[in-house]
C-alpha atoms as a PDB file:
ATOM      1  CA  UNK A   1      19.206  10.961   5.170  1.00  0.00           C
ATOM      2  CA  UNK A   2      20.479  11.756   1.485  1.00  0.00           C
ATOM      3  CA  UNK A   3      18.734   8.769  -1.138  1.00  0.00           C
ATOM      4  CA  UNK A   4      20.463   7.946  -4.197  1.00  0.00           C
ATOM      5  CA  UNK A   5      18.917   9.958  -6.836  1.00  0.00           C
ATOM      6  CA  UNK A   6      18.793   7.120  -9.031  1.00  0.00           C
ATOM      7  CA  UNK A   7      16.296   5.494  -7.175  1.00  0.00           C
ATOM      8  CA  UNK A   8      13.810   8.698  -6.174  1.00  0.00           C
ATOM      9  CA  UNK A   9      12.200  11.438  -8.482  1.00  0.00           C
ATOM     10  CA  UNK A  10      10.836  14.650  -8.100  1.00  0.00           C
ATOM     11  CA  UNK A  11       7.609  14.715  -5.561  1.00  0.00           C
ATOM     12  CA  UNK A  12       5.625  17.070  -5.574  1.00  0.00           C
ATOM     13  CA  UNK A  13       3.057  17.803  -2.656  1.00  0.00           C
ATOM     14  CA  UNK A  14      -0.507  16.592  -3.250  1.00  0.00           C
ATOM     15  CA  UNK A  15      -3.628  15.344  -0.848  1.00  0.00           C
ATOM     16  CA  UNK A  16      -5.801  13.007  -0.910  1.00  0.00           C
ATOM     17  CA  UNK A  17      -9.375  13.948  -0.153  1.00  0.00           C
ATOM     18  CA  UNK A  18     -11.904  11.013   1.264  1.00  0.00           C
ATOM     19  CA  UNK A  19     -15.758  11.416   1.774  1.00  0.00           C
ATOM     20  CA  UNK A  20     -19.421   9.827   2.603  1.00  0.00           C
ATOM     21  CA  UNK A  21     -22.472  10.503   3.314  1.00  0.00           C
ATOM     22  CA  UNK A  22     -25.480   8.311   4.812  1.00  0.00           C
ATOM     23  CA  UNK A  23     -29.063   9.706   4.740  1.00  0.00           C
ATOM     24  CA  UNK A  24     -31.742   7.277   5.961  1.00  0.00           C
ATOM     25  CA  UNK A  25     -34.720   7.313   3.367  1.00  0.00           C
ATOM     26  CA  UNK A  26     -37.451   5.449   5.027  1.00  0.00           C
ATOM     27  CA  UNK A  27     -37.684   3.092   7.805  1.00  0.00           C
ATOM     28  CA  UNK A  28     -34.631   0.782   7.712  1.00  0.00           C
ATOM     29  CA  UNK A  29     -33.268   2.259   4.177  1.00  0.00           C
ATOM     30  CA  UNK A  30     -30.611   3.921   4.362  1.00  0.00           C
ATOM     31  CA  UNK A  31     -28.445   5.523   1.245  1.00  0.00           C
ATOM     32  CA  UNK A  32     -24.498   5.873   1.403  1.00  0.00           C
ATOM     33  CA  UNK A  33     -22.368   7.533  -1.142  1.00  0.00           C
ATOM     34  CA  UNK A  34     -18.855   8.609  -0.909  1.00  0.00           C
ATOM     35  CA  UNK A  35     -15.390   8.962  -2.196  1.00  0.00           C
ATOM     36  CA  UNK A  36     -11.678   7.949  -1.758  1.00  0.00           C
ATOM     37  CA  UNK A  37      -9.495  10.342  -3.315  1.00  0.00           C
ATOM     38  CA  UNK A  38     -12.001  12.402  -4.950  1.00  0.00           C
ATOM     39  CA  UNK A  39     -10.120  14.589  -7.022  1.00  0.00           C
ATOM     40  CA  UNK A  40      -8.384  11.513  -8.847  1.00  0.00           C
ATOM     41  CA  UNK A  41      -5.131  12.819  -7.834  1.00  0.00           C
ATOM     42  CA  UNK A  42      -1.722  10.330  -9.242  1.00  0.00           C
ATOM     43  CA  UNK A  43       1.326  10.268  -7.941  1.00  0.00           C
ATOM     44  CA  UNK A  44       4.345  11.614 -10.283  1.00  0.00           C
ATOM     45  CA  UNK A  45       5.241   9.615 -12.812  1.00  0.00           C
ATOM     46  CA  UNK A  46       9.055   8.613 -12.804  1.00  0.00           C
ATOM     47  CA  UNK A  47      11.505  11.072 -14.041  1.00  0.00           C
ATOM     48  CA  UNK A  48      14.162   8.283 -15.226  1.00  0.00           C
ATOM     49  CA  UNK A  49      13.517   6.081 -17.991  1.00  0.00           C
ATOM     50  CA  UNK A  50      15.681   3.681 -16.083  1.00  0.00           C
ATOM     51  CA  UNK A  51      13.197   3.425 -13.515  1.00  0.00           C
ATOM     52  CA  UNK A  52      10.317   2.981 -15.329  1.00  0.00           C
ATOM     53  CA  UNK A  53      11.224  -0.965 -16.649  1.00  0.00           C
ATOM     54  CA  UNK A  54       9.406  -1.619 -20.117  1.00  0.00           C
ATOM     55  CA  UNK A  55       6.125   0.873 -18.983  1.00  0.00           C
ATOM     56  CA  UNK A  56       5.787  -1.459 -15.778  1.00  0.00           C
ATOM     57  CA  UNK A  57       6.268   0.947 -13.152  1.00  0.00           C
ATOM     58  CA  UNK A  58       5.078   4.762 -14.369  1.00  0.00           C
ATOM     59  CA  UNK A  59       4.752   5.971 -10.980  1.00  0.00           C
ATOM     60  CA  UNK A  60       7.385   5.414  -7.743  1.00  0.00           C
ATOM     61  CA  UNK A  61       7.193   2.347  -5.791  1.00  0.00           C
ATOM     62  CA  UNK A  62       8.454   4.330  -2.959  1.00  0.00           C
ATOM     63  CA  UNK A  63       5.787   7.186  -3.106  1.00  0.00           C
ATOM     64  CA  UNK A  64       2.505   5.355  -2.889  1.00  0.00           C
ATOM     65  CA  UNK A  65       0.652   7.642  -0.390  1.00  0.00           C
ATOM     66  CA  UNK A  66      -2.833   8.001  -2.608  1.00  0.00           C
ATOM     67  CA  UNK A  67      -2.358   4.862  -4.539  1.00  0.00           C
ATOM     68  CA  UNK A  68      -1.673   4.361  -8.343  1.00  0.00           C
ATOM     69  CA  UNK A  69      -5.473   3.893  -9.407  1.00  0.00           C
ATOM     70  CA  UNK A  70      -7.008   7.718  -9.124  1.00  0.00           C
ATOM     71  CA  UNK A  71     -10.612   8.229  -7.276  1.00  0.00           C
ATOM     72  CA  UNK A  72     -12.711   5.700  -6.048  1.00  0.00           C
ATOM     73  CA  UNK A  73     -16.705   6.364  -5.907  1.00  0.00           C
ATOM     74  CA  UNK A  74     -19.301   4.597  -4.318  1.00  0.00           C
ATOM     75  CA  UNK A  75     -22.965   4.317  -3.576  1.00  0.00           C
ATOM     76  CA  UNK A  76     -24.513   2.009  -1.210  1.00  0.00           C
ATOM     77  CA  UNK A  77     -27.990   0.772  -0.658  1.00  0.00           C
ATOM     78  CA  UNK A  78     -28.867  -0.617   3.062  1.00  0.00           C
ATOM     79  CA  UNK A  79     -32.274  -2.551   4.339  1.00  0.00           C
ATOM     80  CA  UNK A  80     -32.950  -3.708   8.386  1.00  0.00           C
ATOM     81  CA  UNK A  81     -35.427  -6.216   8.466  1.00  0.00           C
END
């Protein structure tokens, strides 16, 4: 399938790397941190200046595998009664 290369930029490969980790503290606490997209990897900004509409749309609205936002950390506290 050919797209018109109006539309499309260049993209390049890239991952996305997700992670957690739970460790129970004492009875019933438990400790949880982790990670979506940990290296804060973006997708590639368009190539076109047509495409990008008044700084609206930097990255491709067709190549949104990771999301536009970069890493996303967490840490979460847990208690059983």
């Amino acid at each position: 399938m050919r797209f018109p290369t109006l539309m499309l930029g260049l993209v390049v490969g890239a991952w996305s790397a997700p992670l957690a980790a739970q460790l129970e503290l004492l009875g019933g606490v438990r400790l949880a941190v982790g990670g979506s997209n940990l290296f804060n990897t973006y997708p590639d900004q368009q190539v076109k200046p047509a495409n990008v509409s008044f700084g609206r749309f930097i990255y491709s609205r067709s190549v949104t595998q990771f999301g536009m936002n970069g890493g996303f950390y967490y840490a979460r506290l847990a208690l059983s009664l």
